[in-house]
Protein backbone atom coordinates (compact mmCIF):
# COMPACT_ATOMS: atom_id res chain seq x y z
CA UNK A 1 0.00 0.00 0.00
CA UNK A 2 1.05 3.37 -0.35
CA UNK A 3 -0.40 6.67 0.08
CA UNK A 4 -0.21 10.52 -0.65
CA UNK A 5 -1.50 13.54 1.47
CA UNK A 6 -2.06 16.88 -0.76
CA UNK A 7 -3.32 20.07 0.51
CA UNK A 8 -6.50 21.25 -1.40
CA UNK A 9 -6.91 24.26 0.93
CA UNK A 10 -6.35 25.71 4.21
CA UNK A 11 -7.92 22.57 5.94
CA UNK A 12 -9.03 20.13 3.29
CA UNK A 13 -6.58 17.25 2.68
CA UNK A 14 -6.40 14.12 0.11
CA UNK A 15 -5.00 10.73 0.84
CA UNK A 16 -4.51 9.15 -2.31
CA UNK A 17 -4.65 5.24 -1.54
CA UNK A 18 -3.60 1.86 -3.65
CA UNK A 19 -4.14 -0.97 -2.53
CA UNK A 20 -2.83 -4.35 -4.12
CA UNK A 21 -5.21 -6.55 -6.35
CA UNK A 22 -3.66 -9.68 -4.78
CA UNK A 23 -3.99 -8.66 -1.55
CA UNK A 24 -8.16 -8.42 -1.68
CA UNK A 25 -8.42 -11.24 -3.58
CA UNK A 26 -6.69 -13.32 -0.41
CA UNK A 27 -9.13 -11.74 1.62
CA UNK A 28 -12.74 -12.49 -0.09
CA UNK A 29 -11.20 -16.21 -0.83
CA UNK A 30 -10.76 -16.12 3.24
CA UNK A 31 -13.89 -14.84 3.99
CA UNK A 32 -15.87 -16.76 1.44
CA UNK A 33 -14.35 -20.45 2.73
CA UNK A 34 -15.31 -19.42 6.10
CA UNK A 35 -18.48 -18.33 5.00
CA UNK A 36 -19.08 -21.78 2.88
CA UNK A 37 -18.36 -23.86 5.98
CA UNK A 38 -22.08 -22.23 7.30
CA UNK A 39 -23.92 -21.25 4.30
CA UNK A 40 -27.34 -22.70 3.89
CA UNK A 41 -29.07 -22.93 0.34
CA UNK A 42 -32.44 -25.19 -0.48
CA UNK A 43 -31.49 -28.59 -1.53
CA UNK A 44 -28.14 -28.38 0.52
CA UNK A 45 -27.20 -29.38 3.95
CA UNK A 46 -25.68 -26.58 6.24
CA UNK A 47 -21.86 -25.80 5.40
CA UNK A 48 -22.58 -28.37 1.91
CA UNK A 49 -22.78 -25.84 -0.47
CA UNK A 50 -20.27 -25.96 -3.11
CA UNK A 51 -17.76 -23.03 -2.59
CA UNK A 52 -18.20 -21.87 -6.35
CA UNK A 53 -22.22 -21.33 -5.64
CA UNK A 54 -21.37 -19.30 -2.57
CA UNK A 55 -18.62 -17.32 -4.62
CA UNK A 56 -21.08 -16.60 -7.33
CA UNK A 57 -24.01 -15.78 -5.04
CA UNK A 58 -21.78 -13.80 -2.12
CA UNK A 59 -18.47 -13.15 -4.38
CA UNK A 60 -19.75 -9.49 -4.96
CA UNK A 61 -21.40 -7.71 -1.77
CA UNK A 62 -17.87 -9.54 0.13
CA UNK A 63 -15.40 -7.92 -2.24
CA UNK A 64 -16.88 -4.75 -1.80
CA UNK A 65 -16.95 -4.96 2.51
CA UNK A 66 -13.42 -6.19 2.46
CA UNK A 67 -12.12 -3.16 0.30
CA UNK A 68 -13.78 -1.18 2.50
CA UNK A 69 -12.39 -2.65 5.04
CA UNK A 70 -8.92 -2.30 3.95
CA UNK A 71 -8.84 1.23 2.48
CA UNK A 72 -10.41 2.35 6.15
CA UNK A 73 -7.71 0.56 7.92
CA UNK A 74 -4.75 1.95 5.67
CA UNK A 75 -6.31 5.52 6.23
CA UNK A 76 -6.73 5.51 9.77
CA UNK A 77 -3.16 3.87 9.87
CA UNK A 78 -2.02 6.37 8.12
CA UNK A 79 -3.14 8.91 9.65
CA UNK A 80 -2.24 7.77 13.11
CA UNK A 81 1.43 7.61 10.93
CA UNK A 82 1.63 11.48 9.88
CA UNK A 83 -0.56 12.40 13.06
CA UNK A 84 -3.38 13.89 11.66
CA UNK A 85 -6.56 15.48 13.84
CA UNK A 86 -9.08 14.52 11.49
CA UNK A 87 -11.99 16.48 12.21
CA UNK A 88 -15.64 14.51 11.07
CA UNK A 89 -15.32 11.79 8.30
CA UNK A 90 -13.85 11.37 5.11
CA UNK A 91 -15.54 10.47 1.88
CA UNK A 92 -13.55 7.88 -0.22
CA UNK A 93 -13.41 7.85 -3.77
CA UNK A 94 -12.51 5.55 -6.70
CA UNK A 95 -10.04 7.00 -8.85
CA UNK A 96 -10.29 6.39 -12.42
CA UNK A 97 -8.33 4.32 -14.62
CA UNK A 98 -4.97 6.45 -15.38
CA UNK A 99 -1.42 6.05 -16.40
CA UNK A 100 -0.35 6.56 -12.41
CA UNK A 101 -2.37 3.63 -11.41
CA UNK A 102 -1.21 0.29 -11.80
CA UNK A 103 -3.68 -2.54 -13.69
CA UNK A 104 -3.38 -4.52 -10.49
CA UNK A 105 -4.19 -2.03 -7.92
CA UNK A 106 -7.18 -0.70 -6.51
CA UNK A 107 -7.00 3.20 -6.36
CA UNK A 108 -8.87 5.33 -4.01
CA UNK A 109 -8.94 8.90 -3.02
CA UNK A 110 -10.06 10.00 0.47
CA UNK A 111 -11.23 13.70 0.86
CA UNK A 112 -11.28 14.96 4.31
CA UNK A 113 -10.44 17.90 6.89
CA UNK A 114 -7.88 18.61 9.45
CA UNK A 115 -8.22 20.65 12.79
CA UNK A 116 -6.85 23.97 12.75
CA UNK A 117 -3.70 24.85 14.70
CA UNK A 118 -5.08 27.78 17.23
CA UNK A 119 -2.74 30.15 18.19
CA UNK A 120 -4.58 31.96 21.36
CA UNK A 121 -5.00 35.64 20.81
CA UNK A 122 -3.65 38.56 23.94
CA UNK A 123 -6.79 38.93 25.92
CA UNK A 124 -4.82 41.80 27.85
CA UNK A 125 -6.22 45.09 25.73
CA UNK A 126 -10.03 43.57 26.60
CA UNK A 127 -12.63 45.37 28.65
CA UNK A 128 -15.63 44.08 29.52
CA UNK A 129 -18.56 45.71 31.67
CA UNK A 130 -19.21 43.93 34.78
CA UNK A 131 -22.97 44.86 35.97
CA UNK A 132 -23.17 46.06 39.54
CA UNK A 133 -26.54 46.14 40.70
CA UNK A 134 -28.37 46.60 44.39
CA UNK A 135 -31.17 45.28 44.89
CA UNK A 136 -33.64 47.62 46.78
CA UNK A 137 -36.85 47.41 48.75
CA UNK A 138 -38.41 48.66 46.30
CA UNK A 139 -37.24 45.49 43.82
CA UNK A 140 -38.66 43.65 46.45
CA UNK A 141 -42.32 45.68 46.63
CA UNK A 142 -42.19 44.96 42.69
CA UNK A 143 -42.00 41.52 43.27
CA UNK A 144 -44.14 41.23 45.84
CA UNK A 145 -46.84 42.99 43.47
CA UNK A 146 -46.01 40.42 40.85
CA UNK A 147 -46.68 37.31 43.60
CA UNK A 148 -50.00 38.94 44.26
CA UNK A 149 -50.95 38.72 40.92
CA UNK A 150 -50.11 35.29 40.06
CA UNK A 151 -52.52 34.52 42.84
CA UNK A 152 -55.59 36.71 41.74
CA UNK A 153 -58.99 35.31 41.94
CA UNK A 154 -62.22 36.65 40.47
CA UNK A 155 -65.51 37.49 41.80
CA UNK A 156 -68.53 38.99 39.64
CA UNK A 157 -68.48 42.39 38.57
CA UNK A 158 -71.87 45.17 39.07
CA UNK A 159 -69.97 47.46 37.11
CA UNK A 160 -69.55 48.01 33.65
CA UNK A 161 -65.93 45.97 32.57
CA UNK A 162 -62.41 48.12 32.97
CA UNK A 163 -59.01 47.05 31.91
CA UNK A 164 -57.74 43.78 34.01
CA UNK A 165 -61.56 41.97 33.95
CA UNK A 166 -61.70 38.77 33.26
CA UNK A 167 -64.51 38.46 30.82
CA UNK A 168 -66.14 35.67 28.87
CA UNK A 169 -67.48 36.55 25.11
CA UNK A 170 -68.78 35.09 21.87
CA UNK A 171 -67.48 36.96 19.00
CA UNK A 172 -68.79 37.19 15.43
CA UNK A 173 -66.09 38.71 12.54
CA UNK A 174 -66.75 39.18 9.18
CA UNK A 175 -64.31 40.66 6.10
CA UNK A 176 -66.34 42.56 3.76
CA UNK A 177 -69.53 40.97 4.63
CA UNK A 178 -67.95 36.84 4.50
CA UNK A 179 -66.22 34.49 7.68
CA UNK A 180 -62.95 33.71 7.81
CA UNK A 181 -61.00 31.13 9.64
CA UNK A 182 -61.30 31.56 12.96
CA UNK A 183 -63.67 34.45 13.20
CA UNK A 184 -66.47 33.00 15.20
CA UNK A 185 -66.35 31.22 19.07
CA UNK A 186 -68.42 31.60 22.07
CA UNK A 187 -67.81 31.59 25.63
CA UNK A 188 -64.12 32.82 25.10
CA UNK A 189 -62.03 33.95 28.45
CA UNK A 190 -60.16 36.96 28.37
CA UNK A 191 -58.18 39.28 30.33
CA UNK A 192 -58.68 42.70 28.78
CA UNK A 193 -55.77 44.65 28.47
CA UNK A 194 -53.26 41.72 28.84
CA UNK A 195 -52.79 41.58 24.72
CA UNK A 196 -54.40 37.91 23.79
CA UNK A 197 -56.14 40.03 21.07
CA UNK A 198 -55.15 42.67 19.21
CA UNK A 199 -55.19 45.93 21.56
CA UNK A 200 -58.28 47.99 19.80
CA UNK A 201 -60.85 44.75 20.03
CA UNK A 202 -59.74 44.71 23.65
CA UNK A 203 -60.01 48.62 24.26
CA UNK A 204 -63.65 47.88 22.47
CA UNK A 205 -64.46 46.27 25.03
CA UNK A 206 -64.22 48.82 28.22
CA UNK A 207 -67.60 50.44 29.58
CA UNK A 208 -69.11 47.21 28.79
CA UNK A 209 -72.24 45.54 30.63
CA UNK A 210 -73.34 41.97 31.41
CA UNK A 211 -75.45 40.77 28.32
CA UNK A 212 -74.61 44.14 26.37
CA UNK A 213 -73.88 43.51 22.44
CA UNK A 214 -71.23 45.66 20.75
CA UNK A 215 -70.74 45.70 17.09
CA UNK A 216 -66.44 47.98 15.64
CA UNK A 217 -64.19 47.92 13.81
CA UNK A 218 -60.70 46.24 13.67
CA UNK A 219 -58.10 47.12 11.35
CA UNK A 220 -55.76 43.56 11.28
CA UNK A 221 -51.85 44.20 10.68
CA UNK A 222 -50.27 43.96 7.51
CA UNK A 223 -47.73 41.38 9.05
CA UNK A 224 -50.71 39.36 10.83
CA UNK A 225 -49.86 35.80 10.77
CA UNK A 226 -53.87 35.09 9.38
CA UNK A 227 -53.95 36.09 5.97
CA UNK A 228 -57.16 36.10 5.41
CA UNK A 229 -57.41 39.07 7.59
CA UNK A 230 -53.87 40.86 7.29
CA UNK A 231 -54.05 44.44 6.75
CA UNK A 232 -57.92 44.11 6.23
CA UNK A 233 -60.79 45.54 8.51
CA UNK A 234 -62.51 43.16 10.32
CA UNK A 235 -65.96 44.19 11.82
CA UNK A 236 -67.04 42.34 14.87
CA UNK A 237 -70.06 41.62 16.84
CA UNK A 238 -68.97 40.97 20.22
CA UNK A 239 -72.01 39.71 23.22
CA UNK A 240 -69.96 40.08 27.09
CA UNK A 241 -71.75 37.13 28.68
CA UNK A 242 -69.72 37.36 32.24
CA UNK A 243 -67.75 40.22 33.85
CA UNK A 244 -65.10 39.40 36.69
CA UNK A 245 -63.38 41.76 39.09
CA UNK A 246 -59.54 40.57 40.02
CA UNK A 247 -59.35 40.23 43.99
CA UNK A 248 -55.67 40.45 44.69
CA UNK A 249 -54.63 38.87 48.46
CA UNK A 250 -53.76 41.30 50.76
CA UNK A 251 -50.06 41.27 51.74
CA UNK A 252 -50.63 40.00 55.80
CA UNK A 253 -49.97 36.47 57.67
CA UNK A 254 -52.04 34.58 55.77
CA UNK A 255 -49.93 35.94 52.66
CA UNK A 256 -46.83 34.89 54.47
CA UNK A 257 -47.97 31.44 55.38
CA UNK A 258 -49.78 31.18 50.98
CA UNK A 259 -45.80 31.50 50.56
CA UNK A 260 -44.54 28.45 52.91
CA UNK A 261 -43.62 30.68 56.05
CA UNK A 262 -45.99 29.04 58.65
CA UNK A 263 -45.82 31.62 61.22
CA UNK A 264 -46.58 34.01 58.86
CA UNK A 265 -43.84 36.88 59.14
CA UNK A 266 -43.46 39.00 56.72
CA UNK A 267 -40.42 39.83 57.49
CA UNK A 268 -39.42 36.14 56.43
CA UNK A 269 -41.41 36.78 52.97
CA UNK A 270 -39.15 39.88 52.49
CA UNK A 271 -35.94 38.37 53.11
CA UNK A 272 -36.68 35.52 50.62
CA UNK A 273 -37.74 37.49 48.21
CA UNK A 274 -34.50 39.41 48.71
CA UNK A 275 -32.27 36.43 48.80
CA UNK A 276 -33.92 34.76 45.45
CA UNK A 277 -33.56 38.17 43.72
CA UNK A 278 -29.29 38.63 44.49
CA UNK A 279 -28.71 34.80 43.88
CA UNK A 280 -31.09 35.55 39.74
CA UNK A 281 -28.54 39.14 39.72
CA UNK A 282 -25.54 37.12 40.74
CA UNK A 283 -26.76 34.30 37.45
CA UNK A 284 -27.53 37.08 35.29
CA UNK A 285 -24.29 39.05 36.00
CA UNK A 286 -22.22 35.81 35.62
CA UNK A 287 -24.21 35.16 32.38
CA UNK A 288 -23.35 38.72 30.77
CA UNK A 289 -19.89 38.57 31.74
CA UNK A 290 -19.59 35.32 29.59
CA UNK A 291 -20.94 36.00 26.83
CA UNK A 292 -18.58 39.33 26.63
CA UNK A 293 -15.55 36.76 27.25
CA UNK A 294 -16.71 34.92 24.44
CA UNK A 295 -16.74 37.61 22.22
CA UNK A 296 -13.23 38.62 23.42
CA UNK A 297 -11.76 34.87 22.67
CA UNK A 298 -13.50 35.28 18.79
CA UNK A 299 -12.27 38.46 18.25
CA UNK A 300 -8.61 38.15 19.72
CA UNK A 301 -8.04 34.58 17.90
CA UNK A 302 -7.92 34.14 14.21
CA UNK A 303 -8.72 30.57 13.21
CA UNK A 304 -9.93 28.43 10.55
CA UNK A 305 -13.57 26.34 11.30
CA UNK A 306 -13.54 22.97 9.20
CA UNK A 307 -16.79 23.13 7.35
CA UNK A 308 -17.51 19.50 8.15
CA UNK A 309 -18.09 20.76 11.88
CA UNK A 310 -19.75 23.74 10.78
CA UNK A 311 -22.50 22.13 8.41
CA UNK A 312 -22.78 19.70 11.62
CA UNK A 313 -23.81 22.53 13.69
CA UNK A 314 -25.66 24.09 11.17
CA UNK A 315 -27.85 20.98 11.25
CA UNK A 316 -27.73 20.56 14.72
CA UNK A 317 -29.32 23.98 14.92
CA UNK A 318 -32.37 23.71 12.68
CA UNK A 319 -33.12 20.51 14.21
CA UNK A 320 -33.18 22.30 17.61
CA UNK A 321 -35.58 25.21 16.03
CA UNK A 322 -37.77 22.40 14.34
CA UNK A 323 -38.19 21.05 17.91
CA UNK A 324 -38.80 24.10 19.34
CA UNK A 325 -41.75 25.43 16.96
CA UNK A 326 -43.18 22.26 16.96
CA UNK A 327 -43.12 22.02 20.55
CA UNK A 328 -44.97 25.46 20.87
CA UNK A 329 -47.70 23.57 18.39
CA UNK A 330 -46.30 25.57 14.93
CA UNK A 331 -45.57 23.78 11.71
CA UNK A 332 -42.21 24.00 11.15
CA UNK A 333 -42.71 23.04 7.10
CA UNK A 334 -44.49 26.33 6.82
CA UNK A 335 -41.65 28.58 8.46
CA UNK A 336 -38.79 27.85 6.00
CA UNK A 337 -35.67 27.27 7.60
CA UNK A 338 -32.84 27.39 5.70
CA UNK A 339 -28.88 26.73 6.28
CA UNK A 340 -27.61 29.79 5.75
CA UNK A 341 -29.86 31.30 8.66
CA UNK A 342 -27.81 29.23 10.89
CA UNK A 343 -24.37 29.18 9.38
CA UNK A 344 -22.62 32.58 10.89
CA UNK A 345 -24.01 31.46 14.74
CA UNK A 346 -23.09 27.76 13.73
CA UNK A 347 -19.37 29.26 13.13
CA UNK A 348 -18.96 30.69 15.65
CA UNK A 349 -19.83 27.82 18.30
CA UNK A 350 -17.57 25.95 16.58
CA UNK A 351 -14.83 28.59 16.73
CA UNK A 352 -15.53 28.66 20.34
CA UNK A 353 -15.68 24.68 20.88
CA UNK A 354 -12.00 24.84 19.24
CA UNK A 355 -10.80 27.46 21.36
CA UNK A 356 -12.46 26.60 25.20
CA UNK A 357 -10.68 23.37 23.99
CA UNK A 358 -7.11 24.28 23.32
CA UNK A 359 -7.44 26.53 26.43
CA UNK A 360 -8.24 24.10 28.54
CA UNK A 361 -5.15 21.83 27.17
CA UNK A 362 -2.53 24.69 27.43
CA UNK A 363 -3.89 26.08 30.87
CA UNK A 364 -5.26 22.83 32.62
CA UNK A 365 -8.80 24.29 33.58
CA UNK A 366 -10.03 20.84 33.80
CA UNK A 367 -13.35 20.54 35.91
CA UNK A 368 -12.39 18.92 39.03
CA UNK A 369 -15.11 16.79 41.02
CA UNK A 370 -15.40 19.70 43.42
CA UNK A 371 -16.61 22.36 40.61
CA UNK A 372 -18.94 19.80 39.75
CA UNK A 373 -20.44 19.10 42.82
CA UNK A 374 -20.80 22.99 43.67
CA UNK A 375 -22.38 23.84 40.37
CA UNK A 376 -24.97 20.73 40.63
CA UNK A 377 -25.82 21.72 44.44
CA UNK A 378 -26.30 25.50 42.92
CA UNK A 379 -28.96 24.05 40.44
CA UNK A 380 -30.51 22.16 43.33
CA UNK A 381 -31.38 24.74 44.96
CA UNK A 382 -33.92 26.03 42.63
CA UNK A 383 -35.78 22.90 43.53
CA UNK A 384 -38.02 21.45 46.24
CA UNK A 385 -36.08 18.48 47.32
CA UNK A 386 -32.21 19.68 46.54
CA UNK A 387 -31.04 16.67 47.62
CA UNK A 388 -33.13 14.65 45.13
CA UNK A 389 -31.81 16.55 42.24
CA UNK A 390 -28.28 16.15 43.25
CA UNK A 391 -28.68 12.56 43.26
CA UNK A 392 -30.19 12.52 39.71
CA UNK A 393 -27.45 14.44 38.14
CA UNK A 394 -24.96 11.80 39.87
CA UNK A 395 -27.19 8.58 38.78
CA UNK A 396 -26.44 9.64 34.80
CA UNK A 397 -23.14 9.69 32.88
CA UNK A 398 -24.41 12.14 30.43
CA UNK A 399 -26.34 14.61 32.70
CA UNK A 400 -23.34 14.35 34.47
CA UNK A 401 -20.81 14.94 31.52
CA UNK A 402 -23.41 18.23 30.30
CA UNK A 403 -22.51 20.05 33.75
CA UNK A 404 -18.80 18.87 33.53
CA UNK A 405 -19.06 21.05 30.43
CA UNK A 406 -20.52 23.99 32.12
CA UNK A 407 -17.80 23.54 34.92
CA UNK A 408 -14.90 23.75 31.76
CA UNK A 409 -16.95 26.71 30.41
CA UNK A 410 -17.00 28.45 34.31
CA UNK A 411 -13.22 27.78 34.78
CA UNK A 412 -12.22 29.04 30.98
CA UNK A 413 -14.25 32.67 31.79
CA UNK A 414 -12.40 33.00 35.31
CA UNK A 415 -8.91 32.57 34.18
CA UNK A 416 -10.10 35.14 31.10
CA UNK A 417 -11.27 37.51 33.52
CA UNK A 418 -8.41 37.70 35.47
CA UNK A 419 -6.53 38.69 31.64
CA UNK A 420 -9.28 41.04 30.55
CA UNK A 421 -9.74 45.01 32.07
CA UNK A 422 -13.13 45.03 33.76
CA UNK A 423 -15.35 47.92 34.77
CA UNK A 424 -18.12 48.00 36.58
CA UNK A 425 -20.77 49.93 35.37
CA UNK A 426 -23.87 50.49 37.88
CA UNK A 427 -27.55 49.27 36.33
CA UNK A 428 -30.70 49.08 38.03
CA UNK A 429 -33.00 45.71 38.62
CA UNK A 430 -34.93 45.83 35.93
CA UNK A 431 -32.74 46.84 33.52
CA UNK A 432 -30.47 43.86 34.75
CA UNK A 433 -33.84 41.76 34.43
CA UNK A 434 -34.66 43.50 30.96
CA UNK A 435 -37.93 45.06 32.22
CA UNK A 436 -38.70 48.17 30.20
């Protein structure tokens, strides 16, 4: 055998391959007499049937698995030889008939890629923002507010309906006289004012009485997703059949003790509510200041992304946004998704896989079992029974392996941030929490 590496590009190689005529031959007449002494055919006993019927019948499909065999065996052989980080597969070739190949050699081409060599950029001229934020009583009044909603309950209205009822409706819309597709249903619940329908049917409805019958107008948006109504008016007949008044709890004992403080001080409440918003600022800061260390490794280090791992990505990604749209009950066959949506955010995970990885070589950040543990207990705690949780993260070799990962990830953006410049810069809660 002998074989030939050419550069086609910055990462693409070829392996030419021969291998000898002779040399298969031995092989299927091997495999095909140990084959023979089990073969069964009608009319012949087991491991009876003449050799040249189980040549003639199995000659071909062996031929072809033991030059497979072979050609895969000299490549990886020779790549193990020159040292070669092979990144995906390779795709083998015949090569045709030419004066450079011999009459009693098979010839074979195998196209593949390499891994780049990474030379790791100076993260020492780097800034990145650090987010300082306090957390105030009034954060915690906010929150409070947002607890009481979540446990609203309704009680019938004797006034006419204001913004935050819960009412129940049939509705009646017609386009230029005719239905459309989804235009008609009775005894629909709605909160008006939270945005389930379009703001000016909701707004229609204010002022409203039990058993009153409104008939307006709609004017759908030219981007609506119906299209039998996009950028049309609709007019609508809309009968209120039930008017509810929200009843928020009152913030006392029996609050307290609705939250799982049985002696019902609020105090208690408040200092929860306090701890669980640092510990979601202390995630969120930790978040931001990774994703700006990311950025910082792609721009600092120049390197080369094989496009065998990219297109895998690529793929990986628009499998992920399949699941996602169906899982949200959309048809993902009528939202096109194409590769090239994917590609730049595909390259530049895989420019970041290479990198994390050749940083955690050259610098040893490997995850040690005590990262692990710490990050796993942190998870926990977002939980009802912690310990539980802990024990089913330990119980599975992959869910075990994903927060190994995150613990590689955690110990690559430390040792960055001690390279990088870092300023704080001073933002309030909800900016922090993205509430405008």
């Amino acid at each position: 055998m002998q074989a030939n590496v050419e550069n086609l590009g910055a990462l693409e190689r070829r392996l030419d391959i021969t291998v000898s005529q002779d040399k298969v031959k031995g092989e299927v007449a091997s495999r095909l007499k140990q084959m023979a002494k089990t073969t069964k055919l009608h009319g012949f006993r087991p491991g009876k049937v003449p050799f040249k019927i189980v040549e003639q019948k199995y000659g071909s499909q062996i031929q072809q698995d033991v030059l497979g065999d072979i050609i895969q065996k000299e490549f990886n052989e020779t790549v193990k030889e020159l040292d070669l980080k092979i990144a995906g597969y390779p795709s083998f070739k015949a090569q045709e008939s030419s004066e450079d190949v011999n009459a009693d050699e098979y010839a074979f081409s195998a196209i593949f890629e390499v891994y780049p060599e990474i030379k790791l950029g100076d993260l020492s001229q780097q800034s990145v923002e650090k987010p300082v934020v306090q957390v105030s009583d009034a954060d915690v009044d906010k929150t409070i507010e947002m607890i009481r909603k979540q446990h609203v309950q309704y009680q019938p209205a004797d006034r006419p309906t204001m913004s935050g009822d819960r009412v129940k409706i049939d509705f009646h819309g017609v386009v230029d006289g005719k239905d459309f597709a989804g235009g008609k249903a009775e005894n629909v619940d709605l909160i008006v004012g939270e945005g389930k329908f379009l703001k000016d049917f909701e707004d229609a409805l204010v002022d409203s009485n039990v058993d009153q019958e409104k008939s307006f107008d709609v004017v759908f948006p030219e981007d609506y997703h119906g299209k039998d109504v996009a950028g049309k008016t609709v007019t609508f007949a809309v009968k209120l059949n039930v008017i509810d008044v929200p009843v928020l709890p009152e913030v006392n004992a029996d609050f307290a003790k609705l939250l799982g403080i049985p002696d019902g001080d609020l105090e208690k409440v408040r200092a929860g509510i306090q701890h669980d918003l640092e510990r979601e600022v202390l995630k969120r800061t930790r978040s931001k200041l990774k994703e700006q260390v990311m950025q910082c490794f792609l721009e600092t280090t120049q390197i080369e992304t094989p496009n065998v791992l990219v297109n895998q990505e690529t793929e990986r990604l628009i499998k992920e946004a399949v699941d996602n749209l169906e899982s949200r009950g959309m048809k993902s066959k009528d939202i096109p998704l194409t590769p090239e949506m994917f590609k730049d955010k595909a390259e530049n995970r895989v420019k970041l896989g290479l990198i994390l990885a050749e940083l955690v070589k050259v610098h040893d950040l490997k995850a040690t079992p005590e990262k692990v543990r710490s990050i796993i207990e942190e998870m926990a705690q977002n939980y009802d029974n912690p310990e539980q949780v802990v024990k089913w993260h330990y119980a599975s070799s992959e869910r075990l392996k994903e927060v190994q990962s995150l613990a590689l990830e955690d110990n690559v953006v430390q040792w960055a941030l001690e390279k990088v410049k870092m300023v704080d810069k001073a933002v309030t809660f909800d900016e922090m929490m993205g509430i405008s």
